[in-house]
N, C-alpha and C. Protein backbone atom coordinates (compact mmCIF):
# COMPACT_ATOMS: atom_id res chain seq x y z
N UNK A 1 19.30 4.27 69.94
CA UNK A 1 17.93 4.02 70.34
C UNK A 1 17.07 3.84 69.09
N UNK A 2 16.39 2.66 69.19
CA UNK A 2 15.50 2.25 68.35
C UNK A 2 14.18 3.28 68.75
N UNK A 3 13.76 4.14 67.14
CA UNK A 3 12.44 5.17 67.39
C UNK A 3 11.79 4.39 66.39
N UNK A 4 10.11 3.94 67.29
CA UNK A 4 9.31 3.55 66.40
C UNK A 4 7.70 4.25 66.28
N UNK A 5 7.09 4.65 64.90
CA UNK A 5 6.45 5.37 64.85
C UNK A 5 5.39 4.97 64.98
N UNK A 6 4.25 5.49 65.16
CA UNK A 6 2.55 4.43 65.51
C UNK A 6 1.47 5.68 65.19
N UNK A 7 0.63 5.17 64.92
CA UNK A 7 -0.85 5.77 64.72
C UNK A 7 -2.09 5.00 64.85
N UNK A 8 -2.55 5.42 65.75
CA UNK A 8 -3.94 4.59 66.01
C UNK A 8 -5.48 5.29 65.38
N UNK A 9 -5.86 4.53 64.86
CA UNK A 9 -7.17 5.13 64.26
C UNK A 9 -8.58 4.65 64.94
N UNK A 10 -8.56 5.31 65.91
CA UNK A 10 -9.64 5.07 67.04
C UNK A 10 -10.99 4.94 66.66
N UNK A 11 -11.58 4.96 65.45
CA UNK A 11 -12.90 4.87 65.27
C UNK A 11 -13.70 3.64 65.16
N UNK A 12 -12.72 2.61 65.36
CA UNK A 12 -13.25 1.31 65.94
C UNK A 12 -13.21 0.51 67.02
N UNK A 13 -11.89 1.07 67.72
CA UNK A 13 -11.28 0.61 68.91
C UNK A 13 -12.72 1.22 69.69
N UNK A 14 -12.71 1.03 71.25
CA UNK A 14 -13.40 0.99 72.24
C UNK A 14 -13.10 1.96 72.47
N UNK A 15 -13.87 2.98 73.66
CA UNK A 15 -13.16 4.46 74.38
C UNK A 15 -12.30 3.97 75.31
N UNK A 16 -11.34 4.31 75.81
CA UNK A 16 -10.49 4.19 76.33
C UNK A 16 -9.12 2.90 75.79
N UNK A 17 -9.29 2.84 74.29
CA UNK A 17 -8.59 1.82 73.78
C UNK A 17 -6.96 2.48 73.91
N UNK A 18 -7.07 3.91 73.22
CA UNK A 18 -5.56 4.70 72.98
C UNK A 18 -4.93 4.99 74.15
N UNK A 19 -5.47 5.24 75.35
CA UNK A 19 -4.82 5.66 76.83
C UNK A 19 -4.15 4.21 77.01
N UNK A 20 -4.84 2.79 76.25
CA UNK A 20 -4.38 1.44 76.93
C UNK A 20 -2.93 1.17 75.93
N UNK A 21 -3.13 1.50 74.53
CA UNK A 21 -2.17 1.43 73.96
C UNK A 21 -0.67 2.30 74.36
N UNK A 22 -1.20 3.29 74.98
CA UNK A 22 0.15 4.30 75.38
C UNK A 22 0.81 3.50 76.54
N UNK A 23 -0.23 3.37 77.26
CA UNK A 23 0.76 2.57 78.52
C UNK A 23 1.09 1.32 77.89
N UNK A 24 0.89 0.59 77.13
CA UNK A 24 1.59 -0.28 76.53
C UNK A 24 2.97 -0.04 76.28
N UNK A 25 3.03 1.13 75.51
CA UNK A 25 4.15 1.44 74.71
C UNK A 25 5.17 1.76 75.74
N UNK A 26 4.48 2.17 76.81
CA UNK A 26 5.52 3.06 78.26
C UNK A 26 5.87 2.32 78.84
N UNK A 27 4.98 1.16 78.90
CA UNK A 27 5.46 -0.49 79.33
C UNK A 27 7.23 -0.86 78.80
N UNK A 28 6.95 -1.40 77.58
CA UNK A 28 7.79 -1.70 76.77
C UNK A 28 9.23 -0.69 76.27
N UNK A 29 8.86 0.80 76.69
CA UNK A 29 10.31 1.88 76.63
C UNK A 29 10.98 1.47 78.26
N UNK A 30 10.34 1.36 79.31
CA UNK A 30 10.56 1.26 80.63
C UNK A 30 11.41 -0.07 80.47
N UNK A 31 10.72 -1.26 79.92
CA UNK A 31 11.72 -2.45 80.03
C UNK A 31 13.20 -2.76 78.89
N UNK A 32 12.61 -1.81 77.74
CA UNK A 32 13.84 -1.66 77.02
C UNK A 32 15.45 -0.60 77.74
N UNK A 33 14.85 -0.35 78.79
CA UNK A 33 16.07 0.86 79.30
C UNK A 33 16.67 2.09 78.31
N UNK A 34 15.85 2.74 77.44
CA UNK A 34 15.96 3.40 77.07
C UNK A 34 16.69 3.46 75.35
N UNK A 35 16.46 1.51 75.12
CA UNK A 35 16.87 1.32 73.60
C UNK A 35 15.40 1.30 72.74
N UNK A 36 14.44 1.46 72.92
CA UNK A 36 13.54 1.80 72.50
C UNK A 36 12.21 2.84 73.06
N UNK A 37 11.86 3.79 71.93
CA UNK A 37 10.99 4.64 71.63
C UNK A 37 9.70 4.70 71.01
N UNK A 38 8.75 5.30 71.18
CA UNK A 38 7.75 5.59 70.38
C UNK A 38 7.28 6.52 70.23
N UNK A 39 6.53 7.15 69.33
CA UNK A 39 6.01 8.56 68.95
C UNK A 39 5.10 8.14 68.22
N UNK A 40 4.17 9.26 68.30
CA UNK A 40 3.06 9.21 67.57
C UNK A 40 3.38 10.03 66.12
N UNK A 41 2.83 9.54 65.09
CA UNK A 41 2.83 10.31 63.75
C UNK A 41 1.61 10.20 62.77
N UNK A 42 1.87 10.97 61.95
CA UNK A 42 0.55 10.38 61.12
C UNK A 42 1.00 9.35 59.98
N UNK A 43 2.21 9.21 59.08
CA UNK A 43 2.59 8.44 58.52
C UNK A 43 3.44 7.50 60.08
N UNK A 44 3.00 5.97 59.57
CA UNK A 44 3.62 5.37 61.04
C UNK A 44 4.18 4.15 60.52
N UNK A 45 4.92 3.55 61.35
CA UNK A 45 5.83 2.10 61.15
C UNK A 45 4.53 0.91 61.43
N UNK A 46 3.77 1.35 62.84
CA UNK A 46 3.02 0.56 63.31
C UNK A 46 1.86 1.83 63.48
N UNK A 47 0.74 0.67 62.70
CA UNK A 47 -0.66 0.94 62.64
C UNK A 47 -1.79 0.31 63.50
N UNK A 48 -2.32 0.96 63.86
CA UNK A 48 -3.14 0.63 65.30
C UNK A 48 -4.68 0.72 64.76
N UNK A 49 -5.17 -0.03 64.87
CA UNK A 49 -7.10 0.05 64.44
C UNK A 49 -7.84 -1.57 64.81
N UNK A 50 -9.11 -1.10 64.70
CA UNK A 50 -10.28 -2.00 64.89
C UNK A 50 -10.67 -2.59 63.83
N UNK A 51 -10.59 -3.89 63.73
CA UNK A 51 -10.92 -4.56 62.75
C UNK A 51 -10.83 -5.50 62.99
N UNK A 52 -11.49 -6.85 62.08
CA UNK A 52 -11.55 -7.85 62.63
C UNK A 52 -10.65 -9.43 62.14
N UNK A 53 -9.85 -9.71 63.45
CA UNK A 53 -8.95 -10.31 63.16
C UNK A 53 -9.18 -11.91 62.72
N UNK A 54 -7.64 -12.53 62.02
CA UNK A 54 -8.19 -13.79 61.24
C UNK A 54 -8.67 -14.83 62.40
N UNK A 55 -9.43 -15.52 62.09
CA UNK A 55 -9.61 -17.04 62.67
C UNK A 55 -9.87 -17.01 64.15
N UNK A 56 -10.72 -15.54 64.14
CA UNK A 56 -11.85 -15.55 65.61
C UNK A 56 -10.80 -15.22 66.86
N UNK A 57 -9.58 -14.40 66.63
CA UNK A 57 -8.62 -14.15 67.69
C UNK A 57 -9.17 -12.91 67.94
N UNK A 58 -8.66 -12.64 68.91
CA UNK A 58 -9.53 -11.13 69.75
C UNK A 58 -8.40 -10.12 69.38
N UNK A 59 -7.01 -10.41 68.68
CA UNK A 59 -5.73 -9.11 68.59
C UNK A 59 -5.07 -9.95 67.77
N UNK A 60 -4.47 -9.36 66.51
CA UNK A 60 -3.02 -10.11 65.99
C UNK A 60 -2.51 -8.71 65.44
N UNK A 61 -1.37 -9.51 64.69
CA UNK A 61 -0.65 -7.93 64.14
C UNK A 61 -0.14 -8.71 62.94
N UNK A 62 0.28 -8.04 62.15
CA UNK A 62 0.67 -8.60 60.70
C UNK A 62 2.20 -7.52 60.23
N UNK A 63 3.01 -8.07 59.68
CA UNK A 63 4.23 -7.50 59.44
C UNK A 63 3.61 -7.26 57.66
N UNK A 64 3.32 -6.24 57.63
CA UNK A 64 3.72 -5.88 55.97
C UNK A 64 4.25 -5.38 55.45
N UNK A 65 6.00 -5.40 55.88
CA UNK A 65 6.85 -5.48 55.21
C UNK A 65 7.51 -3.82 54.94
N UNK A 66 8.30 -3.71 54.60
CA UNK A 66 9.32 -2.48 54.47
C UNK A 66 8.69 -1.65 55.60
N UNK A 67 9.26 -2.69 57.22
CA UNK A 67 9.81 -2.19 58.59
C UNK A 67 8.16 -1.31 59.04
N UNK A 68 6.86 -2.07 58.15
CA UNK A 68 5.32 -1.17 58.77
C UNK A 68 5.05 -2.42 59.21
N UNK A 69 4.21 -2.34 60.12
CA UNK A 69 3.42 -3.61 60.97
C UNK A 69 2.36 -2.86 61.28
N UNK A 70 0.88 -3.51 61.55
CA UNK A 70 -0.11 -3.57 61.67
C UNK A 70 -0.31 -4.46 62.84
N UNK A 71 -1.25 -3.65 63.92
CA UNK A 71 -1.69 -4.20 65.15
C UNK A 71 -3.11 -4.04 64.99
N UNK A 72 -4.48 -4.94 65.30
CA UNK A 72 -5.87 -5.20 64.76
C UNK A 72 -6.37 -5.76 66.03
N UNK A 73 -7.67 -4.98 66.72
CA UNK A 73 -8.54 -5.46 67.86
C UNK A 73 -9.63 -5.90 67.45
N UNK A 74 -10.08 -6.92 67.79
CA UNK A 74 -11.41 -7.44 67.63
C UNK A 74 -12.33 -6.25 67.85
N UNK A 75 -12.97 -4.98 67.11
CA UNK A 75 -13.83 -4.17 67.54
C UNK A 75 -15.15 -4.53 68.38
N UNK A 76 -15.73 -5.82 68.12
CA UNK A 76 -16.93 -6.67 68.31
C UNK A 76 -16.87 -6.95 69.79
N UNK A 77 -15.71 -7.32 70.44
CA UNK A 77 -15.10 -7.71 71.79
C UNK A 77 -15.62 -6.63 72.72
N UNK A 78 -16.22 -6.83 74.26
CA UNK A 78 -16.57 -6.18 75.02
C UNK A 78 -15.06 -6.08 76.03
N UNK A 79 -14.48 -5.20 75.73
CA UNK A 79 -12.72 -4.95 76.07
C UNK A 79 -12.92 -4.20 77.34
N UNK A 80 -12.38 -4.43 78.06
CA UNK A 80 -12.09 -4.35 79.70
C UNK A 80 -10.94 -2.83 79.13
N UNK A 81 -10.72 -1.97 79.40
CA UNK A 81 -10.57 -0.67 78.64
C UNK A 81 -9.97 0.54 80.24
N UNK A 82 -10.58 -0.34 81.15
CA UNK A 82 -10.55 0.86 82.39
C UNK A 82 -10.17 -0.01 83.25
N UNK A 83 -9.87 0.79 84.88
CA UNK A 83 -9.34 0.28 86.05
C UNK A 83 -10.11 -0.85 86.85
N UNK A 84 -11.87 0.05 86.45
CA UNK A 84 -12.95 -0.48 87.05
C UNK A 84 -13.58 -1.36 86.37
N UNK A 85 -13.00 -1.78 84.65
CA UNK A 85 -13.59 -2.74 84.34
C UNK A 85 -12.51 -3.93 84.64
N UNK A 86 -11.39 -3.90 85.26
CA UNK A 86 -10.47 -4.79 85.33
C UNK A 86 -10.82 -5.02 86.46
N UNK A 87 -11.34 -3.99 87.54
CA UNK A 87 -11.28 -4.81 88.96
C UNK A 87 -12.49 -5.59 89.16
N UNK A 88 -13.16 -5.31 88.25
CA UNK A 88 -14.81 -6.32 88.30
C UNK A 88 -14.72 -7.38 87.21
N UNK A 89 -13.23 -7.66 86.60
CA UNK A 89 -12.94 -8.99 86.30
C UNK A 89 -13.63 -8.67 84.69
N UNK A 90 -14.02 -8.21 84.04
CA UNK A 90 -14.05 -7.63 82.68
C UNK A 90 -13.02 -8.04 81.69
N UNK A 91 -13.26 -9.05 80.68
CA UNK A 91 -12.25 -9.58 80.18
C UNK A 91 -12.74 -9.66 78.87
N UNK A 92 -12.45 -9.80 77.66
CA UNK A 92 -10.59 -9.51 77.52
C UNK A 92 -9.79 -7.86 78.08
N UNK A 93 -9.08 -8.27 78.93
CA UNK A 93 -8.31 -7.02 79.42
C UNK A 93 -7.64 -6.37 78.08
N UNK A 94 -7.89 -5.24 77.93
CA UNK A 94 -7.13 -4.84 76.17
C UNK A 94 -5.74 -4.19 76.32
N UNK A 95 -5.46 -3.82 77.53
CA UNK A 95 -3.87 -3.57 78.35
C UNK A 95 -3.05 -4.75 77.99
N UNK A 96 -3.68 -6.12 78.37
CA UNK A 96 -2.59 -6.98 78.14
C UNK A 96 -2.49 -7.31 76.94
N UNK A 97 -3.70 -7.07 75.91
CA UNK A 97 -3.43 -8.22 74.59
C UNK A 97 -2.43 -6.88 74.37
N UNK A 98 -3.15 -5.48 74.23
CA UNK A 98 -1.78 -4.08 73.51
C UNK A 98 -0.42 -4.62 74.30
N UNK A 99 -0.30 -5.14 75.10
CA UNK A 99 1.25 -5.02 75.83
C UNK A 99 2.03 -6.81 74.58
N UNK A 100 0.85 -7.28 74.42
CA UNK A 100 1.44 -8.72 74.00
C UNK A 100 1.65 -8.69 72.43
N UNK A 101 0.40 -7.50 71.62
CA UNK A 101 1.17 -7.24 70.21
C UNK A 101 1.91 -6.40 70.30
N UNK A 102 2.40 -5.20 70.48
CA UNK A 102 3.10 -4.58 70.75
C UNK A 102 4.76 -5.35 70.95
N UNK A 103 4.95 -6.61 71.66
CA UNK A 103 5.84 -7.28 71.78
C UNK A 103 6.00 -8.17 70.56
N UNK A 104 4.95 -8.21 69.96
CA UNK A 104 5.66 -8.89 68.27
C UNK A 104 5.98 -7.80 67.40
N UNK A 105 5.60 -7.28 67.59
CA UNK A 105 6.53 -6.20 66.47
C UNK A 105 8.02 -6.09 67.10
N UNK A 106 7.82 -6.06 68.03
CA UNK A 106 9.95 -5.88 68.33
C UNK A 106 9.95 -6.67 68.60
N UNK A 107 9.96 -8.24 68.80
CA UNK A 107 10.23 -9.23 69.05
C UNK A 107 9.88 -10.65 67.73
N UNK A 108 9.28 -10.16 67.02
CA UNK A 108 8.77 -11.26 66.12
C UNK A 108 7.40 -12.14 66.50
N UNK A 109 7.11 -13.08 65.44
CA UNK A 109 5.84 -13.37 66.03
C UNK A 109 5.70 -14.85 66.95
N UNK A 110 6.92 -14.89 67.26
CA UNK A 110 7.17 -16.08 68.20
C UNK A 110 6.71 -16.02 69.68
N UNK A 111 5.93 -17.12 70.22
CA UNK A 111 5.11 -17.05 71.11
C UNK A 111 5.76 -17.82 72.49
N UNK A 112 5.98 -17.65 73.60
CA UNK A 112 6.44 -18.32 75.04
C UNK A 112 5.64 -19.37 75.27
N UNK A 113 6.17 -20.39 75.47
CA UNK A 113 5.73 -21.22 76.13
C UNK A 113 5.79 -21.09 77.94
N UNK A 114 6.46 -20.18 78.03
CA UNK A 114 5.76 -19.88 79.56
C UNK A 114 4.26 -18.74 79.60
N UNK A 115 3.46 -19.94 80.85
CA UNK A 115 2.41 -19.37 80.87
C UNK A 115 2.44 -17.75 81.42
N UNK A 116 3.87 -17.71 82.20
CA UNK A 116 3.62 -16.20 83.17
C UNK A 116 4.08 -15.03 81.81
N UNK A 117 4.93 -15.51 80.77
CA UNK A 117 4.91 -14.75 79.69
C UNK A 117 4.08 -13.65 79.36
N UNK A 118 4.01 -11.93 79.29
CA UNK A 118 2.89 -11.63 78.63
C UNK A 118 3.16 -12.16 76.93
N UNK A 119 4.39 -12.80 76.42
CA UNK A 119 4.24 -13.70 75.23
C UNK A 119 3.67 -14.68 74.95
N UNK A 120 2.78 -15.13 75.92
CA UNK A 120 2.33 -16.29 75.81
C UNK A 120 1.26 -16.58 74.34
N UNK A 121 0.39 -17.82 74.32
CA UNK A 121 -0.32 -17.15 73.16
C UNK A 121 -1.33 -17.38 73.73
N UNK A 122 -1.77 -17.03 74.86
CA UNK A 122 -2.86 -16.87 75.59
C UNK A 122 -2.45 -16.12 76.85
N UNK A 123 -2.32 -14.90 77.08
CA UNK A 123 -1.44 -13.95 77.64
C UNK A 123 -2.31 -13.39 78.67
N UNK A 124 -2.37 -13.85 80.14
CA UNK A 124 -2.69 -13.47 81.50
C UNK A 124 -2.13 -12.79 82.04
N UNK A 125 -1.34 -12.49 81.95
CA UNK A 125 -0.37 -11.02 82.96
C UNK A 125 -0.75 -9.94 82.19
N UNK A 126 0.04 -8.90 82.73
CA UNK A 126 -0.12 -7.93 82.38
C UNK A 126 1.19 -6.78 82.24
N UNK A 127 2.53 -7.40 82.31
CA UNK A 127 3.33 -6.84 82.92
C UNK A 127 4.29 -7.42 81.97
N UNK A 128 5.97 -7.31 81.72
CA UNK A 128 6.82 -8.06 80.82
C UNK A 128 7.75 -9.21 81.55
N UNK A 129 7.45 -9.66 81.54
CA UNK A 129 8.71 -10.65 81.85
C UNK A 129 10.23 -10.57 81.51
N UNK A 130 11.00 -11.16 82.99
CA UNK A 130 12.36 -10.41 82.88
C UNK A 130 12.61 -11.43 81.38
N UNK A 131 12.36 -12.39 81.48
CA UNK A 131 13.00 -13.13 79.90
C UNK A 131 12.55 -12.77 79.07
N UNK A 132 11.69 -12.17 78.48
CA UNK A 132 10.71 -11.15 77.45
C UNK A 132 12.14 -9.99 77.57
N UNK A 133 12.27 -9.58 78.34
CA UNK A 133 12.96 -7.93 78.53
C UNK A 133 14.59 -8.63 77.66
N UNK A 134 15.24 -10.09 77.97
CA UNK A 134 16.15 -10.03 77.52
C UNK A 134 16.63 -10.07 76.04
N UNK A 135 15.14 -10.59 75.32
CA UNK A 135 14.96 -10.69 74.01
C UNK A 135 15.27 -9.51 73.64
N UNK A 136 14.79 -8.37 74.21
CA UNK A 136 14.32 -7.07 73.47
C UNK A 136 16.04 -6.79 72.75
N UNK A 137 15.79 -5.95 71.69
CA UNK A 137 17.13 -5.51 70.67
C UNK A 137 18.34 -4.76 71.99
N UNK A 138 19.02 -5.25 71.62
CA UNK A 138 20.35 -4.25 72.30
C UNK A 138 20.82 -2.94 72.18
C-alpha cells in the first residue's frame, strides 16, 4: 500500500475547505481498494494551501520533485465548500476541483478527454470514474 502524507494550511483556503479535502482523499482510498493511503502530518509529500494559481485557474498542483507535490486554491474564488452551497448551485464546487488535483498527484498531470472524467480539464462530476480507478498504481 501506497502511504501518502498531506498537510493543509488552512489560513487561506475557505471554512469548510479541509472537511472537502478529506473526503477527497476518502474518495480516492475507496477507489484505490485499499492500494492507497493518506495521513495527515506536519512534514508532508503533498501540500495543501491558498494561493493563487498560474494563468487565472481556480486549482493546479505542481510536482516539486523528490516525491512532494503541491496542491493551490484560488483563495479569491467564492468556493461552494458545503451541502447547501452545492444544492443552490454555488460554483466552483471545491469537492470536485480537491477530488481532480488530488488525482494528479497519483496519476500525473495528464488530463481526460472524457467529459464525465473527474480528469477532465474542466471537471463536472464529482465522483471517479471507473477508467480513472484503472489508472490508479497497482
Amino acid at each position: 500500500m501506497k502511504t501518502y502524507t498531506y498537510s493543509i494550511h488552512p489560513s487561506n483556503l475557505p471554512k469548510g475547505a479541509e472537511a472537502c479535502i478529506v473526503w477527497a482523499m476518502r474518495q480516492w482510498e475507496k477507489a484505490s481498494k485499499g492500494r492507497i493511503r493518506f495521513v495527515k502530518a506536519k512534514k508532508a509529500d503533498i501540500l495543501i494551501q491558498g494561493s493563487e494559481p498560474p494563468d487565472g485557474k481556480l486549482a493546479y498542483w505542481y510536482d516539486l520533485g523528490k516525491g512532494v507535490h503541491s496542491i493551490i486554491f484560488d483563495p479569491e474564488q467564492p468556493w461552494a465548500t458545503s451541502w447547501w452551497q452545492r444544492l443552490i448551485g454555488q460554483t466552483p464546487d471545491f469537492r470536485t476541483f480537491a477530488l481532480h488535483e488530488i488525482g494528479h498527484v497519483l496519476l500525473s498531470s495528464k488530463h481526460s478527454k472524457d467529459t464525465d472524467s473527474i480528469m477532465n480539464a474542466n471537471p463536472t462530476v464529482s465522483s471517479i470514474d471507473s477508467a480513472t480507478i484503472q489508472l490508479l498504481p497497482a
